[in-house]
Each structure stands twice: as C-alpha cells, then as structure tokens.
PDB file of N, CA and C in Angstrom:
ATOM      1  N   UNK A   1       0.851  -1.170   0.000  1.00  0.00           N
ATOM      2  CA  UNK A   1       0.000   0.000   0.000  1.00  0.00           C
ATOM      3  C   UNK A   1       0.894   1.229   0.000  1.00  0.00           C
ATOM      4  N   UNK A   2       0.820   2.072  -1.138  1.00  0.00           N
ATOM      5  CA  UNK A   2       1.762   3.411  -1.078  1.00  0.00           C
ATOM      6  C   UNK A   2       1.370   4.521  -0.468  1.00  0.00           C
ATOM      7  N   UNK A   3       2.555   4.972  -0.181  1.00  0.00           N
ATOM      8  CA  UNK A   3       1.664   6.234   0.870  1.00  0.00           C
ATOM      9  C   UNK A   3       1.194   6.950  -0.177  1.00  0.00           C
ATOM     10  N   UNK A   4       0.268   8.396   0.250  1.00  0.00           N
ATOM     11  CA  UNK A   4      -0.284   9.205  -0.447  1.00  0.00           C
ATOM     12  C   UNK A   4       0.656   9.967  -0.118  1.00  0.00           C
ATOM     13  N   UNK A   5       0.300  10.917  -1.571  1.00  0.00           N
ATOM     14  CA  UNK A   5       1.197  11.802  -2.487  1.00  0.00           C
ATOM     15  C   UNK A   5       1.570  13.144  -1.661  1.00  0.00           C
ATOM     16  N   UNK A   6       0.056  13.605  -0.969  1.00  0.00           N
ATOM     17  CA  UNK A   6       0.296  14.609   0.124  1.00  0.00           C
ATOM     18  C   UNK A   6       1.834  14.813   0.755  1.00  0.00           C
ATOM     19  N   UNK A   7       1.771  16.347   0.514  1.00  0.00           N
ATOM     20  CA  UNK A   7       3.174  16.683   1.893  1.00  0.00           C
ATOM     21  C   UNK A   7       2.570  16.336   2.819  1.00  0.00           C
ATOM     22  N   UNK A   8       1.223  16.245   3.153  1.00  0.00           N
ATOM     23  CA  UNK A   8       0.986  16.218   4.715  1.00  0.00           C
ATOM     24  C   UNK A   8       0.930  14.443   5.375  1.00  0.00           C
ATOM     25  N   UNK A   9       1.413  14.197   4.333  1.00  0.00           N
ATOM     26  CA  UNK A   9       1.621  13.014   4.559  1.00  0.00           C
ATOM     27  C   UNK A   9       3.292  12.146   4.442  1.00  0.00           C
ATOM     28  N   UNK A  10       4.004  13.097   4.453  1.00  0.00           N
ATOM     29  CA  UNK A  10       5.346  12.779   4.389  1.00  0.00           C
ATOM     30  C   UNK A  10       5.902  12.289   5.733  1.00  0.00           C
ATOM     31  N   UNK A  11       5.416  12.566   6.347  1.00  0.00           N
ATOM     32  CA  UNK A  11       5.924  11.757   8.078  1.00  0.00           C
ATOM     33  C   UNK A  11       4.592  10.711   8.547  1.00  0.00           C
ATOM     34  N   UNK A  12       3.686  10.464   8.143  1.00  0.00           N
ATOM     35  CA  UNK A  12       2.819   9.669   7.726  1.00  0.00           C
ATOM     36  C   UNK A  12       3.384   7.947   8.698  1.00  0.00           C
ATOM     37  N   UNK A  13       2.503   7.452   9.519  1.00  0.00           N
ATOM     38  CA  UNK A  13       3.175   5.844   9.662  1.00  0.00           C
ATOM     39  C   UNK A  13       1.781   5.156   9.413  1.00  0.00           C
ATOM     40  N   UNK A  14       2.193   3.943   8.915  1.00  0.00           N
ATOM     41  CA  UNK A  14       1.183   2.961   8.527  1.00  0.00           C
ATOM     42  C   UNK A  14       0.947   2.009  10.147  1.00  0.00           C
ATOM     43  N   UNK A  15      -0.634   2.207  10.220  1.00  0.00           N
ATOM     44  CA  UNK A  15      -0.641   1.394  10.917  1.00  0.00           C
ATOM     45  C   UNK A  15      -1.894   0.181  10.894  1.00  0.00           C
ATOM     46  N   UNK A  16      -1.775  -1.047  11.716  1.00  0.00           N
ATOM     47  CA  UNK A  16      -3.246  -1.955  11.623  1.00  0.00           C
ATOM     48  C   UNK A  16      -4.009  -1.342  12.769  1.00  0.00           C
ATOM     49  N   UNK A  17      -5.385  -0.602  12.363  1.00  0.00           N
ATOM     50  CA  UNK A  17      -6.422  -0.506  13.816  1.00  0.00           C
ATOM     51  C   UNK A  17      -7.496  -0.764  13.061  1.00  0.00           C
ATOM     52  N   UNK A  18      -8.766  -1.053  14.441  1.00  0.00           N
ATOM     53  CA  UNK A  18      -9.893  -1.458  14.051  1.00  0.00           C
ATOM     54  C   UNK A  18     -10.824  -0.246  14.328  1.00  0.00           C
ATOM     55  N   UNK A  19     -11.860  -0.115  13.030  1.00  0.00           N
ATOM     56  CA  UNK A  19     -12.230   1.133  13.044  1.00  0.00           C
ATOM     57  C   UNK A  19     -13.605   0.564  13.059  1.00  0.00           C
ATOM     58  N   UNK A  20     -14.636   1.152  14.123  1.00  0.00           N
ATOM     59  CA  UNK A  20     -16.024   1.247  13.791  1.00  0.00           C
ATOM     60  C   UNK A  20     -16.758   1.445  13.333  1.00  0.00           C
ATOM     61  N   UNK A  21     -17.145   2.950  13.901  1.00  0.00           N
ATOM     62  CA  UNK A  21     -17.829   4.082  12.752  1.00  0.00           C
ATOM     63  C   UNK A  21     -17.332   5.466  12.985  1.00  0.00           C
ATOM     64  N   UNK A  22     -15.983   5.427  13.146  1.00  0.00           N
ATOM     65  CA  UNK A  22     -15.390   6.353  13.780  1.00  0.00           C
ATOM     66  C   UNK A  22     -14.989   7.679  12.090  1.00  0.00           C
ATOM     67  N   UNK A  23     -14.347   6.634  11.301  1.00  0.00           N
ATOM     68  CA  UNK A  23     -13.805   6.812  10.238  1.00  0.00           C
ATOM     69  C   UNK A  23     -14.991   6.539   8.981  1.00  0.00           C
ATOM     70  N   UNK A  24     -15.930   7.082   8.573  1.00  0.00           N
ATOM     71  CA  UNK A  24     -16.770   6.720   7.705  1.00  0.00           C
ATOM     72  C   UNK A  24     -16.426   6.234   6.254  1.00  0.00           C
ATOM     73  N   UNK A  25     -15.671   7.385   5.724  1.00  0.00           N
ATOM     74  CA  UNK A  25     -14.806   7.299   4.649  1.00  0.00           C
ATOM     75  C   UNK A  25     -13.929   6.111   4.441  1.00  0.00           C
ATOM     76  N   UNK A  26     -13.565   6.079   5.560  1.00  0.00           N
ATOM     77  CA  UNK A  26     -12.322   4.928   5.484  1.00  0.00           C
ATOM     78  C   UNK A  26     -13.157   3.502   5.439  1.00  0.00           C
ATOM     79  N   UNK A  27     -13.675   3.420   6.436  1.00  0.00           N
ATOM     80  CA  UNK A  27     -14.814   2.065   6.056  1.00  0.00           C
ATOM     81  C   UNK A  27     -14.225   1.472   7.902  1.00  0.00           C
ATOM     82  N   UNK A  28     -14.789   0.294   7.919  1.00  0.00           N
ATOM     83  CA  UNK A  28     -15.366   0.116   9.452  1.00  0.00           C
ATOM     84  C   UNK A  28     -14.438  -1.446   9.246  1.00  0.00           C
ATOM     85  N   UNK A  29     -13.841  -2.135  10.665  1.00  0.00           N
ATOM     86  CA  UNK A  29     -12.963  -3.176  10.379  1.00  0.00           C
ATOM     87  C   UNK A  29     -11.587  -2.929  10.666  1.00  0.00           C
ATOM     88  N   UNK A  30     -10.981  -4.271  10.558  1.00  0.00           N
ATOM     89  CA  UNK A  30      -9.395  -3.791  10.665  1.00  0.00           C
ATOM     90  C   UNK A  30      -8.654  -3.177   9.633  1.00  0.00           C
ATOM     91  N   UNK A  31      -8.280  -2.235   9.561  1.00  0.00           N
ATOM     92  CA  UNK A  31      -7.897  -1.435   8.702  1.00  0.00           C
ATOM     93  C   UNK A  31      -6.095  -1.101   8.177  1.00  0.00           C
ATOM     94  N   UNK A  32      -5.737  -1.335   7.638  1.00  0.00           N
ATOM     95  CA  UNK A  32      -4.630  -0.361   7.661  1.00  0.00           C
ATOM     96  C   UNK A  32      -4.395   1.108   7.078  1.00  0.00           C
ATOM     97  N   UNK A  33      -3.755   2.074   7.952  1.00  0.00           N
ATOM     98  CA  UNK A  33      -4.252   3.351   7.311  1.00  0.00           C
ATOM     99  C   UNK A  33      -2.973   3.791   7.581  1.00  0.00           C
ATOM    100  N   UNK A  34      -2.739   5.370   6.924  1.00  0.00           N
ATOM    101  CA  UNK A  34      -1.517   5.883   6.995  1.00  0.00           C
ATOM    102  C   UNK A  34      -2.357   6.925   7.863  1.00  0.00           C
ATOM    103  N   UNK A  35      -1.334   7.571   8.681  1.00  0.00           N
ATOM    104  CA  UNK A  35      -1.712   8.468  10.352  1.00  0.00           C
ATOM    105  C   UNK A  35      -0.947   9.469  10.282  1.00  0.00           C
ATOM    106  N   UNK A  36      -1.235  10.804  10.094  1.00  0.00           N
ATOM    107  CA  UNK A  36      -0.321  11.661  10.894  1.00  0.00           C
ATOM    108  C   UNK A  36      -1.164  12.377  11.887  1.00  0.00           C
ATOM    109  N   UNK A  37      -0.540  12.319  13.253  1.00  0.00           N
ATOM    110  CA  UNK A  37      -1.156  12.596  14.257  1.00  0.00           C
ATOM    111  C   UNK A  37      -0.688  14.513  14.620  1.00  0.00           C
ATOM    112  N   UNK A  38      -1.855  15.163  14.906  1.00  0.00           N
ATOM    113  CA  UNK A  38      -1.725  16.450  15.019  1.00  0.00           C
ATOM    114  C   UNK A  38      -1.580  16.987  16.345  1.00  0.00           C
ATOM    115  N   UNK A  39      -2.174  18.444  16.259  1.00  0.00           N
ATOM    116  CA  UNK A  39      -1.702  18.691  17.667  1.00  0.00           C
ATOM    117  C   UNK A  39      -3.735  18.252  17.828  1.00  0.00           C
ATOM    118  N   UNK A  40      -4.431  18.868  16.759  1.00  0.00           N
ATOM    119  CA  UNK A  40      -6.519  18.635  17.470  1.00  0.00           C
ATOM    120  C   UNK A  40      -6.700  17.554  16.850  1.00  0.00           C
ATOM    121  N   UNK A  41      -6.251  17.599  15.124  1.00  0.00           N
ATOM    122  CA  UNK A  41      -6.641  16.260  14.053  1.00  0.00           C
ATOM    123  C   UNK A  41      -5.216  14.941  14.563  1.00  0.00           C
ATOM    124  N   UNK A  42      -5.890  14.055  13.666  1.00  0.00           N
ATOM    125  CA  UNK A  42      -5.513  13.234  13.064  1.00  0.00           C
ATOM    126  C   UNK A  42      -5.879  12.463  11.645  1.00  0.00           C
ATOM    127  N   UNK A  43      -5.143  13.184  10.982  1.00  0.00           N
ATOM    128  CA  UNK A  43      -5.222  12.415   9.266  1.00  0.00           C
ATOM    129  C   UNK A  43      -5.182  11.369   9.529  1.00  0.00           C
ATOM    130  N   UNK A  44      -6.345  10.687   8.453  1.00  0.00           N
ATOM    131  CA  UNK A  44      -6.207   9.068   8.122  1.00  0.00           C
ATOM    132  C   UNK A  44      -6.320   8.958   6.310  1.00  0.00           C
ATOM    133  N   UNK A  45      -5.572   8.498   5.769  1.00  0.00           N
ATOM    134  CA  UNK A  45      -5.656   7.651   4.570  1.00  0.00           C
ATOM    135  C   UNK A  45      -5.329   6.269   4.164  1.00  0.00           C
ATOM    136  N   UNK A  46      -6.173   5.601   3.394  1.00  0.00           N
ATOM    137  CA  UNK A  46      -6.005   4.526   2.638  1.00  0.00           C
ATOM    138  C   UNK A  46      -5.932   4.533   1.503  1.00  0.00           C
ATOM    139  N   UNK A  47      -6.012   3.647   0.589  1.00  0.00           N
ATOM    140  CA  UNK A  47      -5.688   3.520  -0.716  1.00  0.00           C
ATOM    141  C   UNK A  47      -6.699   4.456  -1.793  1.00  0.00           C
ATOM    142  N   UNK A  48      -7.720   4.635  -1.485  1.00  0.00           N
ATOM    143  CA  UNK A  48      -8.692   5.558  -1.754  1.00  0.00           C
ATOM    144  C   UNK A  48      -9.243   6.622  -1.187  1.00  0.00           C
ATOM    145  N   UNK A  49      -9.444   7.128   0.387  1.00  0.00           N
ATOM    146  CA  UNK A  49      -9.944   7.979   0.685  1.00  0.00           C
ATOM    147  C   UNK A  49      -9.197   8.448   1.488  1.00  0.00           C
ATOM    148  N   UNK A  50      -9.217   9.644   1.865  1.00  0.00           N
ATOM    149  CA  UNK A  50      -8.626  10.278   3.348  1.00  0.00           C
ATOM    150  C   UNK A  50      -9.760  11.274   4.346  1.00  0.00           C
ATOM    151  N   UNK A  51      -9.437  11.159   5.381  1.00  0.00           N
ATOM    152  CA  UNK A  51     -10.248  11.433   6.249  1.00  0.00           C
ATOM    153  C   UNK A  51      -9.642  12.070   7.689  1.00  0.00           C
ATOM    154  N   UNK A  52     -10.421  12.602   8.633  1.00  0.00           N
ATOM    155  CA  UNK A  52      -9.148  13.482   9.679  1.00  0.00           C
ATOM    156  C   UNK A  52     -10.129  13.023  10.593  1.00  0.00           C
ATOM    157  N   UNK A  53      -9.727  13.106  11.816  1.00  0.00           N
ATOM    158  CA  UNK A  53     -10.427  12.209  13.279  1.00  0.00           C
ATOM    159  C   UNK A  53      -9.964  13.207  14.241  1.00  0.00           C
ATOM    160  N   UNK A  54     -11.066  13.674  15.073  1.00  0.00           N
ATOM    161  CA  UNK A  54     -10.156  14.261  16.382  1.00  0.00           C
ATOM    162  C   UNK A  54      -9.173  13.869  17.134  1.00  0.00           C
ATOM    163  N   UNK A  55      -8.509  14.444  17.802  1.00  0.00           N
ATOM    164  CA  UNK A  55      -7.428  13.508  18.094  1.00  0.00           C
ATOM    165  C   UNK A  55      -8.098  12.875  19.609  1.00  0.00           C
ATOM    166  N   UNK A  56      -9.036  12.845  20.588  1.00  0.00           N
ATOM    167  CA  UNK A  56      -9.305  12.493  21.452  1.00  0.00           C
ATOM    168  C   UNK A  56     -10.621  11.245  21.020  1.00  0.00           C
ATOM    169  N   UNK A  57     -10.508  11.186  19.989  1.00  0.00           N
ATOM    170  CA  UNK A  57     -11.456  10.111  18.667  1.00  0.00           C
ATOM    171  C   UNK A  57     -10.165   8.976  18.459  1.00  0.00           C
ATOM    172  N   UNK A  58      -9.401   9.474  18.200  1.00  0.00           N
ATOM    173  CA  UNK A  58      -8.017   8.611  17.927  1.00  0.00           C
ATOM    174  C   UNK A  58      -7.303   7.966  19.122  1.00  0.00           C
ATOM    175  N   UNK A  59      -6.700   8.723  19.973  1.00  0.00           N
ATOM    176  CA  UNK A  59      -6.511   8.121  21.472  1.00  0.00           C
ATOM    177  C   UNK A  59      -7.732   6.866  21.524  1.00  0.00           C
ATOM    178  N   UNK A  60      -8.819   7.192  21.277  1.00  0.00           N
ATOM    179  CA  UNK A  60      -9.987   5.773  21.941  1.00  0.00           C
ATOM    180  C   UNK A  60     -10.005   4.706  21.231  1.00  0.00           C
ATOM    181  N   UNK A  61      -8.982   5.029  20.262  1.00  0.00           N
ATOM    182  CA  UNK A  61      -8.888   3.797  18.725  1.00  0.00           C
ATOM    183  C   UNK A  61      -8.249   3.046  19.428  1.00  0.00           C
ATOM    184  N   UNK A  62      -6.866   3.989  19.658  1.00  0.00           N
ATOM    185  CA  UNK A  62      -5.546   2.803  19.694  1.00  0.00           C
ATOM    186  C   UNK A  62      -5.350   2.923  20.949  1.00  0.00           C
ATOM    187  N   UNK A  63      -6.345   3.423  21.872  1.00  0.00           N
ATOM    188  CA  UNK A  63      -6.002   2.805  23.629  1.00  0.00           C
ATOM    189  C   UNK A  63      -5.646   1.739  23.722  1.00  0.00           C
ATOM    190  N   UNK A  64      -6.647   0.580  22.853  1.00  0.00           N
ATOM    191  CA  UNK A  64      -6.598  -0.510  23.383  1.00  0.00           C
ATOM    192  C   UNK A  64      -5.521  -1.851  22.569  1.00  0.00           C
ATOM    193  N   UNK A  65      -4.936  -0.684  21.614  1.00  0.00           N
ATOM    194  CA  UNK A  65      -4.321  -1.785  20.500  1.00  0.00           C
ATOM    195  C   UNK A  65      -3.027  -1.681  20.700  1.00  0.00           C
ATOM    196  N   UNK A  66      -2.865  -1.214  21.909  1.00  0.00           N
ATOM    197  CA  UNK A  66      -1.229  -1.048  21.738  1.00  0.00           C
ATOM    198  C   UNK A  66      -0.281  -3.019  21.984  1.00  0.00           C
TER     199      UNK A  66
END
C-alpha cells in the first residue's frame, strides 16, 4: 500500500487498527491506514480515501491496541 502523495503526509506511519464508525470514509474493520497525528486532528488515509479524526477520537482507537 503506497503512501499518499500529500506533503501532509510525508511523516505519515502505517498502521493496523480497528475502526467502527469512527472513520466513515475509510470504512469500518481492521484497517490499515496511513496516520499523521496532530496537535486537534488526526489524518487518516487509505488507498482511496482520506479522512481526519479528532485527536481524542483517535486516542480511543488505539487505547486498546497497543
């Protein structure tokens, strides 16, 4: 899976989380997505869409996946 083309995605890490209905765009399941985490957002992209998550939306993702 290549990263996207975005600068804002140049420090970008791929990761596996499971997404509910947190991420609509992205789709619901285990996912792999590329992340750059902000100081409020957090960008998410996959192979087709991108999407931004609060960042206190994101903390509740990967609380439990560490």
């Amino acid at each position: 899976m290549g990263k996207p083309e975005s600068k804002r995605y140049a420090n970008a890490s791929l990761l596996w989380v499971h997404l509910n209905d947190e991420a609509p765009h992205i789709g619901s399941g285990h996912r792999m997505v590329w992340a750059v985490v902000g100081r409020k957002w957090v960008y998410l992209a996959n192979r087709e869409d991108r999407q931004r998550v609060p960042l206190g939306v994101w903390r509740n993702i990967t609380e439990g996946q560490a």
